[in-house]
Protein backbone atom coordinates (compact mmCIF):
# COMPACT_ATOMS: atom_id res chain seq x y z
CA UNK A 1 0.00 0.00 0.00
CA UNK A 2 1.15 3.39 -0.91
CA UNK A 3 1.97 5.60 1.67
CA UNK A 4 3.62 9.38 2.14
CA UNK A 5 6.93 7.62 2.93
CA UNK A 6 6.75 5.21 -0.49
CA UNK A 7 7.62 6.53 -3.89
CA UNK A 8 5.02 7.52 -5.64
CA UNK A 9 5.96 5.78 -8.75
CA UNK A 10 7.55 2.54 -7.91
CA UNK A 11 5.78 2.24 -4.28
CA UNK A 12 9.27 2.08 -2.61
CA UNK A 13 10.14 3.45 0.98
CA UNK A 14 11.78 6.42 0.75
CA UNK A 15 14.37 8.00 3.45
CA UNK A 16 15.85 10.77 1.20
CA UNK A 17 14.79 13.35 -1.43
CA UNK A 18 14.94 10.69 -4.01
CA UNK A 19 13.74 7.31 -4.33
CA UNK A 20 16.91 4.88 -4.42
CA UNK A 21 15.57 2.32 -6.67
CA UNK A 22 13.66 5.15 -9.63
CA UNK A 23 15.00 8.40 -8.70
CA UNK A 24 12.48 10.02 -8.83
CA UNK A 25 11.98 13.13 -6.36
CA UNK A 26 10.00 12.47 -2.83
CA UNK A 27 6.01 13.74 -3.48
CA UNK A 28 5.14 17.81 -3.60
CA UNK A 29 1.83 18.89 -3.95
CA UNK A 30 1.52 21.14 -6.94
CA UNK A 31 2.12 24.69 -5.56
CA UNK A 32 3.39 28.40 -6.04
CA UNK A 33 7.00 27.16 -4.97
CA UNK A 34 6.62 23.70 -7.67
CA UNK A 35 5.69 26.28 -10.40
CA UNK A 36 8.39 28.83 -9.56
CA UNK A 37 11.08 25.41 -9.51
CA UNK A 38 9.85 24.28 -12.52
CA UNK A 39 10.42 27.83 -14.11
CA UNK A 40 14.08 27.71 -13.04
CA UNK A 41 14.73 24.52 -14.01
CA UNK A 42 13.01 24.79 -17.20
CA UNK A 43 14.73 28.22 -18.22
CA UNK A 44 17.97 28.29 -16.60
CA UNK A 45 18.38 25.64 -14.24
CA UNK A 46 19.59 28.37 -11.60
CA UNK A 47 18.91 25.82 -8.78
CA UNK A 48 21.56 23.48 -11.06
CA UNK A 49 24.53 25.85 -10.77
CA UNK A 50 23.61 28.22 -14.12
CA UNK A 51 24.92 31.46 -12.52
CA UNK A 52 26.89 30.10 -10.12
CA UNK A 53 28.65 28.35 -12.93
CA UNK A 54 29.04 31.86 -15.02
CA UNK A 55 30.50 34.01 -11.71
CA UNK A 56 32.83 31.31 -11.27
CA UNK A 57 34.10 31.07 -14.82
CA UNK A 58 34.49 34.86 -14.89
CA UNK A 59 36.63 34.58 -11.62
CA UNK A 60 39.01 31.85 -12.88
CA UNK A 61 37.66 29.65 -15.98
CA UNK A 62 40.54 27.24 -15.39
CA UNK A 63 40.27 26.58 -11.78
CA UNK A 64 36.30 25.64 -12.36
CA UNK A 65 36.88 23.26 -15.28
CA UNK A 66 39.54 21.60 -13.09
CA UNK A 67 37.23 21.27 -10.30
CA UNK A 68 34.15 20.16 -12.51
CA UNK A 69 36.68 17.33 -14.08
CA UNK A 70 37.83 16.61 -10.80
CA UNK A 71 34.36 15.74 -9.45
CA UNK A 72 33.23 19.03 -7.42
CA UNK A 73 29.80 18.94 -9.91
CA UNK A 74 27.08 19.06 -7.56
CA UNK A 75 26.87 23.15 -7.80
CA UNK A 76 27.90 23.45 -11.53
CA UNK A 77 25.78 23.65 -14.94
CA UNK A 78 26.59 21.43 -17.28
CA UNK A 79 29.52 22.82 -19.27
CA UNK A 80 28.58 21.51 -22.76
CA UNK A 81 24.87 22.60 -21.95
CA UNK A 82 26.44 26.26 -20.71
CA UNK A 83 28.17 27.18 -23.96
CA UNK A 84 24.85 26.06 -25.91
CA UNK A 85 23.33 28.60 -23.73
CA UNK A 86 25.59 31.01 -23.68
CA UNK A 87 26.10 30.51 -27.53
CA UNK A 88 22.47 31.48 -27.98
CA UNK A 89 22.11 34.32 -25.59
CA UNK A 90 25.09 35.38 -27.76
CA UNK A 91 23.83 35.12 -30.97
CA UNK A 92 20.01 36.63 -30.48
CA UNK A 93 21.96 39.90 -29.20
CA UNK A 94 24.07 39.79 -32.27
CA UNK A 95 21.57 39.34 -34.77
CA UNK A 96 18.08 40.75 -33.34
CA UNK A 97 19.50 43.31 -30.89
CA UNK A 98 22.61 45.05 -32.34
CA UNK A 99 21.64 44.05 -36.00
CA UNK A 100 25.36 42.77 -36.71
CA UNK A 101 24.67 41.21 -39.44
CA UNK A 102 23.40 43.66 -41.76
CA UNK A 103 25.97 46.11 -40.99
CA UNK A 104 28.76 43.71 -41.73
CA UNK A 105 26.69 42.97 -45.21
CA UNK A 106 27.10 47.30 -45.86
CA UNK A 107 30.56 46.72 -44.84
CA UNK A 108 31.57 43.80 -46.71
CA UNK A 109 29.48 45.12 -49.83
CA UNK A 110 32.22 48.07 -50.13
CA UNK A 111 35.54 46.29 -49.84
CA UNK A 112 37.55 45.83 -52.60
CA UNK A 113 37.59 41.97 -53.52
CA UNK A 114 35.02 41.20 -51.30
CA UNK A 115 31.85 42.49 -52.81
CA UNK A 116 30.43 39.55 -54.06
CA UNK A 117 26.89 38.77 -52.77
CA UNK A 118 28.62 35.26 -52.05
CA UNK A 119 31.21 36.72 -50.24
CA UNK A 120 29.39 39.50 -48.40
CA UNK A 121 26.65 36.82 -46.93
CA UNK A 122 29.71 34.31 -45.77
CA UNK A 123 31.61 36.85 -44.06
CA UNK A 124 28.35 38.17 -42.81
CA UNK A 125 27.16 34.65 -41.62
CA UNK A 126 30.90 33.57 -39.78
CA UNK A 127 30.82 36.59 -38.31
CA UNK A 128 27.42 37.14 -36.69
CA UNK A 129 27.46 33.67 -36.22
CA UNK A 130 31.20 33.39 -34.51
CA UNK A 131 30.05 31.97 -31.25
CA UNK A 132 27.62 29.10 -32.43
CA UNK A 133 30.34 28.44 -34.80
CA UNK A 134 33.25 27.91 -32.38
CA UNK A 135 30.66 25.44 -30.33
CA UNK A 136 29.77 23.19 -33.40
CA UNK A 137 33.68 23.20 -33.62
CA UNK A 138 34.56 21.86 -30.10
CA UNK A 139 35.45 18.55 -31.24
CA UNK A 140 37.72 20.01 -33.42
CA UNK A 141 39.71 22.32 -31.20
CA UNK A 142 39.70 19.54 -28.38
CA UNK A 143 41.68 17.34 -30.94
CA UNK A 144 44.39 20.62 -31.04
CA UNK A 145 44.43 21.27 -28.02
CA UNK A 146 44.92 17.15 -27.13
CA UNK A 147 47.65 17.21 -29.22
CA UNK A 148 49.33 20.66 -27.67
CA UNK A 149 48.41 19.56 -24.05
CA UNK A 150 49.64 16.00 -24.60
CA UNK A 151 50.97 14.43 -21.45
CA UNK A 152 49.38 16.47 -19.31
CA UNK A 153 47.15 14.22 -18.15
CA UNK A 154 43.91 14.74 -19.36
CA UNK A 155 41.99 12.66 -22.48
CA UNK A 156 40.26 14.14 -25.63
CA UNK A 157 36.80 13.89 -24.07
CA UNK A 158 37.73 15.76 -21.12
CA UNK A 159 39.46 18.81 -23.54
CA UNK A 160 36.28 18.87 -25.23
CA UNK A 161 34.97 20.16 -21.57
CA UNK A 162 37.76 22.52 -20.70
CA UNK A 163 36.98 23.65 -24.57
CA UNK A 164 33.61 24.45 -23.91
CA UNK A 165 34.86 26.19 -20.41
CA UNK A 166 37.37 28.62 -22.27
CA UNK A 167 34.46 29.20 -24.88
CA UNK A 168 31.86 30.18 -22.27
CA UNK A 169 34.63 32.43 -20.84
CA UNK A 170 34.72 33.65 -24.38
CA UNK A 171 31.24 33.93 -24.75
CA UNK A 172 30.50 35.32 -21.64
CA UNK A 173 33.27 38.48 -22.55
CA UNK A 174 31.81 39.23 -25.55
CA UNK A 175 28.17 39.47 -23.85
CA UNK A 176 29.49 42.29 -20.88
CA UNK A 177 31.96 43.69 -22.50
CA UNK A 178 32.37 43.56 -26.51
CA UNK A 179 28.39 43.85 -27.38
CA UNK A 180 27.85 46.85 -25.03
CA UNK A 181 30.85 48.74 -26.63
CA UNK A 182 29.20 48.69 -29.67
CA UNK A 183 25.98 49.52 -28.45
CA UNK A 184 26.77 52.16 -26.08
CA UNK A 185 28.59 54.10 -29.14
CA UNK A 186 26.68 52.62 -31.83
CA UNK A 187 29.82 52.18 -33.91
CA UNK A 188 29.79 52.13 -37.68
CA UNK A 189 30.90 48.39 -39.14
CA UNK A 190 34.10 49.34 -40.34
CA UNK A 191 34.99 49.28 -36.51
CA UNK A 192 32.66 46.54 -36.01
CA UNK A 193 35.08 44.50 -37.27
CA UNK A 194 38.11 46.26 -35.94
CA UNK A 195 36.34 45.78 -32.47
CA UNK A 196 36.46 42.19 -33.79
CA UNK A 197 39.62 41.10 -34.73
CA UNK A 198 40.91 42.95 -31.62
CA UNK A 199 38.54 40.40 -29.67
CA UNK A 200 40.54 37.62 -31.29
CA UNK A 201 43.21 39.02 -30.12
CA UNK A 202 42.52 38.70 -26.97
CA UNK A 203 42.02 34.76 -26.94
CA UNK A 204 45.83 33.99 -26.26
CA UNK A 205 46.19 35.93 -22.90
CA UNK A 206 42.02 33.84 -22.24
CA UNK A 207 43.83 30.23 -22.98
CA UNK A 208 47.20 31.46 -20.78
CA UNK A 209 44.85 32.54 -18.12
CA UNK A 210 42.69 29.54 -18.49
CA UNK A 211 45.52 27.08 -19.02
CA UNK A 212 47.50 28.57 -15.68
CA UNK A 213 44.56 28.01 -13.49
CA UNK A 214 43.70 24.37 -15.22
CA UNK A 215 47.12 23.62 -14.38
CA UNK A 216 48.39 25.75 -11.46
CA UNK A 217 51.54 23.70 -11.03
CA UNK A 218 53.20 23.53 -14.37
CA UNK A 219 55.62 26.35 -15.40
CA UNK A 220 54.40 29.61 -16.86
CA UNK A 221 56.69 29.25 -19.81
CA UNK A 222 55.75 25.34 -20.47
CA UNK A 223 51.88 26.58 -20.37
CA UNK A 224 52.42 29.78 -22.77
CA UNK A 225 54.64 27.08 -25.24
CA UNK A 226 51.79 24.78 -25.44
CA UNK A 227 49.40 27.68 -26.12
CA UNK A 228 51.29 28.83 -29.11
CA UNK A 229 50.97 25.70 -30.38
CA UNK A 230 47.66 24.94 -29.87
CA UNK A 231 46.85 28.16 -31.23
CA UNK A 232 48.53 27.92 -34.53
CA UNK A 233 46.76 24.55 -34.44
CA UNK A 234 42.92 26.17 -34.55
CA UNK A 235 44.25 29.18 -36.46
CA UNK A 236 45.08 26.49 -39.07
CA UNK A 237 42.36 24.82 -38.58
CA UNK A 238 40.03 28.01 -38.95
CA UNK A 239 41.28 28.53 -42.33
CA UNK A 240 41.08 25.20 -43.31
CA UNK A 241 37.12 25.15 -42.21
CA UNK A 242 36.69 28.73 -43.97
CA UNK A 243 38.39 27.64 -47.36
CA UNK A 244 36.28 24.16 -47.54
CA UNK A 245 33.09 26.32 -47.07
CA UNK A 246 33.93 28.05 -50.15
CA UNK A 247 35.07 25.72 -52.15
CA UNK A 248 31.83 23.63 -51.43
CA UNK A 249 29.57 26.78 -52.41
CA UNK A 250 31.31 27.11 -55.55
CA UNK A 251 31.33 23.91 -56.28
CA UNK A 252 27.37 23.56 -55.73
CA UNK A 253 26.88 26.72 -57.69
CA UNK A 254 28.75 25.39 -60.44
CA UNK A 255 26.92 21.89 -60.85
CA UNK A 256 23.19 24.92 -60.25
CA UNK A 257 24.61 26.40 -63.58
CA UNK A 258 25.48 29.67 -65.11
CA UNK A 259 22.76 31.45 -62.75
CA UNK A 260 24.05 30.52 -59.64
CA UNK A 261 27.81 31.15 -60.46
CA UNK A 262 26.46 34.87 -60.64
CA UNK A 263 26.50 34.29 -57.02
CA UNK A 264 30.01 34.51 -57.12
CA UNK A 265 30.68 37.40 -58.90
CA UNK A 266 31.40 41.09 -58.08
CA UNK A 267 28.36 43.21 -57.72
């Protein structure tokens, strides 16, 4: 017989929060505090370390990826699930708040060797589109950064995590910092894309400072080494990605015909 101390789905007694043999969570009558849960958990999952995981990784990204791969979970979001997120959050204020997009299309539209309506829309797209990008890449990067980092202790599965870490970090820079910038003085595309590349710049002192508080113990001049290399590794990469995407959309227009090879041409 079912009572208050049996699970409600299996009809097991319970003597914690969750049932031992289903999981499931002990009984709660559907109130204003189950609703408000559900909203959390359903939005952000604040009660499952969402913002606690974002002040943390804007204190010292490395130090929380170590202690999420060392175990210490219990208070973090999930870091693949994070830089989805965060990836998102990123791209809506890119595209329907700040309107990058379009104003990298006037940009691109004017520059010498780059005016072609091909051209202008992929440039437009990688840019706008940077962050989302960078997370469909993660497997990628991991396998450069494996290679850098080799040794060290750590397998490709777990780089793909302290990957998604440094690209939250990443993420999470461009939201407070970068993306007001340009809103607060509604700068003209030209130094959109100054603003930009200056961003990328950035990402070699983000790894050191990520890499340093990953691994805490190692030299500073071993860690800044292996950045370099890993570096030139996804710059490489990068390219590589960026020149395949080309060569695929000409090589699509091509077999389309005559019509879609004006795709390719100067306007």
């Amino acid at each position: 017989m079912e009572t208050e101390n049996n699970c409600h789905n299996c009809d097991i007694p319970m003597t914690g929060n969750f049932c031992s043999n289903c999981g499931q969570k002990q009984y709660q009558r559907i109130d204003g505090q189950y609703i408000w849960t559900e909203i959390q958990e359903t939005i952000l999952h604040t009660n499952k370390g969402f913002l606690y995981s974002i002040f943390e990784i804007i204190k010292n990204p490395g130090k929380t990826a170590r202690e999420f791969l060392d175990g210490k979970r219990v208070k973090h979001y999930k870091p693949l699930m994070l830089a989805f997120v965060l990836s998102g959050i990123n791209a809506f204020i890119s595209l329907r708040i700040l309107g990058l997009m379009d104003k990298l299309r006037v940009y691109y539209s004017a520059t010498p060797n780059m005016n072609s309506e091909f051209m202008n829309d992929y440039l437009s797209f990688f840019s706008s589109y940077n962050s989302l990008i960078m997370l469909l890449l993660l497997p990628i990067f991991a396998v450069f950064t494996k290679i850098a980092f080799k040794k060290w202790g750590q397998n490709y599965y777990e780089h793909i995590v302290m990957n998604s870490y440094i690209l939250s970090y990443f993420t999470i820079f461009s939201i407070i910092v970068v993306f007001p910038i340009i809103f607060i003085y509604k700068i003209d595309p030209e130094n959109i894309v100054l603003v930009s590349s200056l961003q990328m710049l950035i990402m070699p002192f983000i790894l050191i400072w990520f890499y340093k508080g990953f691994y805490p113990n190692r030299p500073f001049r071993n860690i800044i080494w292996k950045v370099c290399i890993s570096m030139i590794l996804i710059l490489l990469g990068y390219i590589a990605i960026i020149i395949v995407g080309i060569i695929i959309g000409f090589v699509i227009a091509y077999a389309q015909g005559p019509e879609a090879m004006e795709y390719f041409k100067p306007q």
